[in-house]
Protein backbone atom coordinates (compact mmCIF):
# COMPACT_ATOMS: atom_id res chain seq x y z
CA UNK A 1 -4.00 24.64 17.11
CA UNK A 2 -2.83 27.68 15.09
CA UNK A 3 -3.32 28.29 11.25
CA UNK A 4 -0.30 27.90 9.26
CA UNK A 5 -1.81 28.12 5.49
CA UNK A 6 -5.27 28.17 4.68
CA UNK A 7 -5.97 26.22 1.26
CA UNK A 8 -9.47 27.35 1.44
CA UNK A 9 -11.71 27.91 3.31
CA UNK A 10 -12.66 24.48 4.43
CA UNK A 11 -9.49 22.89 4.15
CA UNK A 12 -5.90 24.08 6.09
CA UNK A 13 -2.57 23.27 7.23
CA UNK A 14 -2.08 23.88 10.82
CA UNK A 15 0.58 23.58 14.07
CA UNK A 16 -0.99 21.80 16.85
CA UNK A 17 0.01 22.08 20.29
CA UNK A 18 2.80 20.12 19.65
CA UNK A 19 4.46 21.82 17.38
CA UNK A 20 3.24 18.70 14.49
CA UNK A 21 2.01 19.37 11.09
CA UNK A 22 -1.55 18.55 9.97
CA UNK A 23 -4.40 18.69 7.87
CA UNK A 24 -7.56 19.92 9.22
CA UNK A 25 -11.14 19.81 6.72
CA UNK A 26 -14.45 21.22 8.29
CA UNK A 27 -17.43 23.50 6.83
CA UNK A 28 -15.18 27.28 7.27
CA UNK A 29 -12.26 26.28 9.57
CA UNK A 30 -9.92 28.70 7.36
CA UNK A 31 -12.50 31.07 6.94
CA UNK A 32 -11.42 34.57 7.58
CA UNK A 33 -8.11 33.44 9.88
CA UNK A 34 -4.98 34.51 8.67
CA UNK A 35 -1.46 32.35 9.50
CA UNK A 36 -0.56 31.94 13.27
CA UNK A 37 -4.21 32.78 14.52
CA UNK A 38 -6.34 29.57 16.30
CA UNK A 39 -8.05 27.13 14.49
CA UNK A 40 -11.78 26.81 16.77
CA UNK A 41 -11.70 23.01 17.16
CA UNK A 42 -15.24 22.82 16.90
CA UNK A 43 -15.34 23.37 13.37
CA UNK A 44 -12.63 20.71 11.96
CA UNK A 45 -14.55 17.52 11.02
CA UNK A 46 -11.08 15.54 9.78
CA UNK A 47 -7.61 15.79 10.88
CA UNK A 48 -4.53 14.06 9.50
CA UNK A 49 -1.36 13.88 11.05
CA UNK A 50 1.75 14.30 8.98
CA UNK A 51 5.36 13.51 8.93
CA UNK A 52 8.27 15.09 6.68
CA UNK A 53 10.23 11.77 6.40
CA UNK A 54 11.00 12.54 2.50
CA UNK A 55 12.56 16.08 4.11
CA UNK A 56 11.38 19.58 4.48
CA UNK A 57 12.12 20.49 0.81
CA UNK A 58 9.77 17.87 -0.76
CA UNK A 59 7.35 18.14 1.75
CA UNK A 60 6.78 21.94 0.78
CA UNK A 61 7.22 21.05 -2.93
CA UNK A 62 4.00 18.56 -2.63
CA UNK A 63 2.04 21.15 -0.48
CA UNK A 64 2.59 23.26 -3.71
CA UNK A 65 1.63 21.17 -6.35
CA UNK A 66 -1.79 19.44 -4.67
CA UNK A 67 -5.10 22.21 -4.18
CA UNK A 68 -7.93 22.09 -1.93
CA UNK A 69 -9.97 20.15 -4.42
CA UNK A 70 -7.02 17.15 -4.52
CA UNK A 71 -7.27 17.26 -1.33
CA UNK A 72 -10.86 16.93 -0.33
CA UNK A 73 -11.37 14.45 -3.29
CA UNK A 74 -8.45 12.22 -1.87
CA UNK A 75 -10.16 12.16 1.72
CA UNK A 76 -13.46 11.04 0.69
CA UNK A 77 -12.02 8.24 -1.54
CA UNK A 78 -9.48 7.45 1.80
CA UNK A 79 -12.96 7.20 3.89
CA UNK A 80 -14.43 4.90 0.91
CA UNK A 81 -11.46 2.56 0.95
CA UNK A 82 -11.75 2.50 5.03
CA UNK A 83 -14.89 1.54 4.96
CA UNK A 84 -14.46 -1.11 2.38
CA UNK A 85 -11.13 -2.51 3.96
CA UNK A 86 -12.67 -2.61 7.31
CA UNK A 87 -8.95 -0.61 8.65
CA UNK A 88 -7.64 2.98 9.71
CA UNK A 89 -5.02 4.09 6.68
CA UNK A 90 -1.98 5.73 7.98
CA UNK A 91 -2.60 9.53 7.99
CA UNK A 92 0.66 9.52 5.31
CA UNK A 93 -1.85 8.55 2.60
CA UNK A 94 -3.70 12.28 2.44
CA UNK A 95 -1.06 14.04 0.53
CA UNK A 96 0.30 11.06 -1.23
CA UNK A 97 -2.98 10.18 -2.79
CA UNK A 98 -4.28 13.52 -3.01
CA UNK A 99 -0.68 14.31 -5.02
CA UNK A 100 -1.99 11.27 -7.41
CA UNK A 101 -5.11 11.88 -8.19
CA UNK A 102 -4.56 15.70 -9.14
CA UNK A 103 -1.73 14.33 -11.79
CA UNK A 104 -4.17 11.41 -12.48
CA UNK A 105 -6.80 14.00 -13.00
CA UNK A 106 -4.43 16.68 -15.28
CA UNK A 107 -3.34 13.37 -17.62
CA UNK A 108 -7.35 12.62 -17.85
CA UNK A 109 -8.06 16.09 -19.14
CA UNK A 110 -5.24 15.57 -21.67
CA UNK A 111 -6.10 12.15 -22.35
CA UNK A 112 -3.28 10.28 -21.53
CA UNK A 113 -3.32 6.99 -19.84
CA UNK A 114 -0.81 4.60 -18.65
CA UNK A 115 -1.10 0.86 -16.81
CA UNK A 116 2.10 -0.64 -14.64
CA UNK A 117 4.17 -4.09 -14.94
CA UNK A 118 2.84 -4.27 -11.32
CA UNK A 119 -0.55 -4.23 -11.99
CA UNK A 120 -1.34 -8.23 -12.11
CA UNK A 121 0.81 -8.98 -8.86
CA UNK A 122 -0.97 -6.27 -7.20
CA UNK A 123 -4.38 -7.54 -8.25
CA UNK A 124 -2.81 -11.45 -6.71
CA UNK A 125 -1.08 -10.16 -3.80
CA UNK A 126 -3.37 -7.08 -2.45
CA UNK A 127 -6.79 -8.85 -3.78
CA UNK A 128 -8.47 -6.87 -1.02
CA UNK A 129 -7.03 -3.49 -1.75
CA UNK A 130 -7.26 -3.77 -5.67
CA UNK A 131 -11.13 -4.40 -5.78
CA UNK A 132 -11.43 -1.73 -2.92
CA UNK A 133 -9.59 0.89 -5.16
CA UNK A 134 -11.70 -0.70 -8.34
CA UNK A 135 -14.73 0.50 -6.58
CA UNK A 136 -12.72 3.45 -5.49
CA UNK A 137 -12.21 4.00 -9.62
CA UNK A 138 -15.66 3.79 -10.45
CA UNK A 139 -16.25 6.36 -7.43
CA UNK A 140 -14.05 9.14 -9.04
CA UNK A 141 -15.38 8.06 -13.04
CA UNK A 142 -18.81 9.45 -11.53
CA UNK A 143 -17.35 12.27 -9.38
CA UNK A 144 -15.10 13.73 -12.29
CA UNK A 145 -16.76 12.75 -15.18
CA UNK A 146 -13.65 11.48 -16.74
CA UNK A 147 -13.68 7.62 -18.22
CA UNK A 148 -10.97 6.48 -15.93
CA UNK A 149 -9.12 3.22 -17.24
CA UNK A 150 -9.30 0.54 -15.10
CA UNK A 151 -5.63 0.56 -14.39
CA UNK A 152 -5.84 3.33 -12.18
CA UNK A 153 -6.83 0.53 -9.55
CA UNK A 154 -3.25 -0.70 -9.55
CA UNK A 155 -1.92 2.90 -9.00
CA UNK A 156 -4.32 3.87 -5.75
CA UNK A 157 -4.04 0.00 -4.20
CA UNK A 158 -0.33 0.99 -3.61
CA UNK A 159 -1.25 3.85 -1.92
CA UNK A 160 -3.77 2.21 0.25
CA UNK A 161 -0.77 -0.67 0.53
CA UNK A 162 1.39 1.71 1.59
CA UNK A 163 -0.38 3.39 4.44
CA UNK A 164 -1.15 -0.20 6.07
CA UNK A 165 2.80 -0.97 6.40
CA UNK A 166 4.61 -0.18 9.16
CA UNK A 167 7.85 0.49 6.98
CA UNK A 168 9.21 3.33 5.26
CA UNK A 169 6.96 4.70 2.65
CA UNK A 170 6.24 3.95 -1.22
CA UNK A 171 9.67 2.87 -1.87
CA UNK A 172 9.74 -0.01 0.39
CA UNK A 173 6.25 -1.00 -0.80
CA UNK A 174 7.30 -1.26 -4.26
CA UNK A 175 10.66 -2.92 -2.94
CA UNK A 176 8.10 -5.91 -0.98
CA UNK A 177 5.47 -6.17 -4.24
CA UNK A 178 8.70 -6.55 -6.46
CA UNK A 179 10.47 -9.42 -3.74
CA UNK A 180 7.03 -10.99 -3.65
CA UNK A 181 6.73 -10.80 -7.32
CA UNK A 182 10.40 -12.92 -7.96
CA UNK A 183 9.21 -15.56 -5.40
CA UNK A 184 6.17 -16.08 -7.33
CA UNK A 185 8.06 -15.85 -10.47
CA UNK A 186 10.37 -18.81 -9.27
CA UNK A 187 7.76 -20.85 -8.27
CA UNK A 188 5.70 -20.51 -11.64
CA UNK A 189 9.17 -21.61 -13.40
CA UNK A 190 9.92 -24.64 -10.94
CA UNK A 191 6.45 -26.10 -10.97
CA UNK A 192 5.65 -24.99 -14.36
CA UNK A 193 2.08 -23.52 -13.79
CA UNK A 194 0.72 -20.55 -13.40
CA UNK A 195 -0.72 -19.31 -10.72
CA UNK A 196 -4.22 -18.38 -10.68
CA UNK A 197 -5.60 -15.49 -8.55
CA UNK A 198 -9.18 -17.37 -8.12
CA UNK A 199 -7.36 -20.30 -6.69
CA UNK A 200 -7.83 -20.80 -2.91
CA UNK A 201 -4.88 -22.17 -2.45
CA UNK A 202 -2.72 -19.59 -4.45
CA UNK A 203 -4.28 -17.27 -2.25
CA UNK A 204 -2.79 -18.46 0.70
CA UNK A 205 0.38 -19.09 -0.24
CA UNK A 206 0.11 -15.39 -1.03
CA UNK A 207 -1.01 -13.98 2.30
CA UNK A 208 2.38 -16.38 3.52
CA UNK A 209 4.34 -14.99 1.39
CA UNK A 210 3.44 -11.50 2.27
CA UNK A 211 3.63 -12.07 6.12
CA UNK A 212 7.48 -13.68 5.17
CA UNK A 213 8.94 -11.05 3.39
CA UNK A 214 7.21 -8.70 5.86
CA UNK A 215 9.19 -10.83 8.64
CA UNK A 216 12.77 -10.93 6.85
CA UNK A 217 12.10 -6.85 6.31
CA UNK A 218 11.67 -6.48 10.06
CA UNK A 219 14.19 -9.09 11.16
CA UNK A 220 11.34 -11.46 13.20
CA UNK A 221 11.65 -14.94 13.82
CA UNK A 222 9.13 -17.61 12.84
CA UNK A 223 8.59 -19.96 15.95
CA UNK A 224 7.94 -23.21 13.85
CA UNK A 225 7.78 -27.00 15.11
CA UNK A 226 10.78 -27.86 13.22
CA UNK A 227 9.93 -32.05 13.61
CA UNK A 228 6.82 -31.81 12.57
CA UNK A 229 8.04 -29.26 9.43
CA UNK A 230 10.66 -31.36 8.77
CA UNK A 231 8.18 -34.94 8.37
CA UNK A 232 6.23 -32.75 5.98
CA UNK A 233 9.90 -31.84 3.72
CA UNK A 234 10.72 -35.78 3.69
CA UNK A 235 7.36 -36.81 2.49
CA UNK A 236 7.59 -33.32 -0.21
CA UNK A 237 11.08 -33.33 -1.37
CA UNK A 238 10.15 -31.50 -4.75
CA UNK A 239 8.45 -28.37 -3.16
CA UNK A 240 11.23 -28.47 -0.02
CA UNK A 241 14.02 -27.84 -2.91
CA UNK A 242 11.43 -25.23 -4.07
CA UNK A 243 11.74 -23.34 -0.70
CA UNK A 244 15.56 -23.86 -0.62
CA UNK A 245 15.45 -22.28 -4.40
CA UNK A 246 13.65 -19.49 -2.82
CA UNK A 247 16.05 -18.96 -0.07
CA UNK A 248 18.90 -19.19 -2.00
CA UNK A 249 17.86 -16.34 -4.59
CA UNK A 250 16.93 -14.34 -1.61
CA UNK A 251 20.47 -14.63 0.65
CA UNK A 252 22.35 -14.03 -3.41
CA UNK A 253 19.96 -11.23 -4.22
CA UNK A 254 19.35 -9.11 -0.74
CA UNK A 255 21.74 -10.66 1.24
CA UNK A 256 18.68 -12.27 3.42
CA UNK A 257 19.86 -15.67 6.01
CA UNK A 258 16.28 -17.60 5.80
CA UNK A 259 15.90 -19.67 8.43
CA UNK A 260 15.13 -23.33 8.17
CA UNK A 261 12.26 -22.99 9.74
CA UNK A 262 10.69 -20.28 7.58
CA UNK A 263 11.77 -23.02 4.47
CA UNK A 264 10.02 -25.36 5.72
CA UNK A 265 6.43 -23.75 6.81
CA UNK A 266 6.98 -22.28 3.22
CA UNK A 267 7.00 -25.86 2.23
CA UNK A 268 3.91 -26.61 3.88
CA UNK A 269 2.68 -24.11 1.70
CA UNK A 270 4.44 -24.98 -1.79
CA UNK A 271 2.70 -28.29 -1.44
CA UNK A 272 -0.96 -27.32 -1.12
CA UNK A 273 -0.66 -25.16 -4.64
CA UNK A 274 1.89 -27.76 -6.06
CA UNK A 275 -0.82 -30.88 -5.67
CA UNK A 276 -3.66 -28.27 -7.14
């Protein structure tokens, strides 16, 4: 492992014997090394892996902008949200997050908040991730001093999101929270109701919905017992045209072939929030 930069001296970006990028934090890894000397393995604590899908450009343009301090901040609140989540975060999520909260922290300084449309599906699709990165928000009000709005919590869930998929990066994140969002959206409008996040049955038809869109992303196949399914779409005609309604905005809008089978276990689910 050989030193390519040295943000301080407790924090560097190094070549492994592999030839791969990382991260490396430990008490004076950097310390007195200069680029293409060894890195003494003893002394790194954390290591994170990481990949140059956006390109080489923007890779070097975010190594630019973030500092130590972004850095070390972002991988303590990474081994908060672990811990809280009960999961290992892609290593993708260092620079990302550490890129966030150094803007997050230059807006605070200057005053100036914002919130996103997102924020309320985030908080009723990812309820897990959102109260982890509420606590996470409360973490950094005490470490910076700053009186972080609680909308920041939206804003580091989709990082946390993010480095949990096994798809490619922020933008197909958003792309899944948005798809998700328009199915919920239809069924509000059909059934008339809204949804409630403290409702146990809204929150499974959630974690379905997530899993299905997660499925048509990937191209899987949902092995369903198609006469039993079907009995259960006779006896609920209303929330089986609610599924169809689904599918059909989702073959006009991303060109998606549902399956019959994945309409009807989604009306299996239609009907527990529909008689609640």
């Amino acid at each position: 492992m050989r030193l390519r930069k040295a943000l301080n001296n407790n924090v560097a970006l190094v070549l492994d014997s592999g030839g791969e990028e990382a991260v490396v934090m430990g008490r004076g890894v950097a310390f007195d090394l200069k680029p293409g000397m060894s890195i003494d393995p003893n002394r790194v604590e954390k290591r994170f892996a990481l990949d140059r899908k956006s390109g080489r450009k923007d890779f070097d343009s975010l190594l630019q902008r973030i500092t130590a301090n972004d850095i070390e901040l972002a991988s303590d609140m990474i081994r908060m949200g672990e811990n809280i989540l009960g999961c290992r975060c892609n290593d993708s999520i260092l620079l990302t997050l550490s890129d966030h909260l150094g803007m997050m922290l230059d807006r605070a300084k200057k005053g100036i908040y914002f919130g996103t449309l997102l924020e309320w599906d985030i908080r009723l699709i990812y309820p897990k991730e959102y109260q982890a990165s509420m606590e996470i928000v409360q973490e950094l009000r005490r470490r910076t001093e700053f009186d972080l709005p609680d909308q920041e919590a939206a804003f580091i869930a989709l990082h946390f999101i993010n480095a949990n998929f096994s798809g490619n990066g922020m933008q197909e994140t958003l792309l899944c929270t948005k798809i998700i969002q328009n199915i919920l959206t239809i069924c509000q409008r059909y059934y008339g109701r809204e949804l409630r996040e403290d409702d146990f049955h809204v929150s499974r038809f959630v974690t379905h919905v997530r899993y299905f869109v997660r499925r048509q992303m990937d191209g899987e196949e949902l092995n369903v017992d198609l006469v039993v399914a079907r009995v259960v779409a006779e006896q609920c005609p209303k929330d089986y045209r609610c599924a169809r309604r689904i599918g059909d905005f989702l073959t006009k809008t991303y060109g998606w072939d549902v399956s019959e089978g994945e309409s009807l276990y989604l009306t299996l689910h239609l009907n527990r929030i529909s008689m609640n």
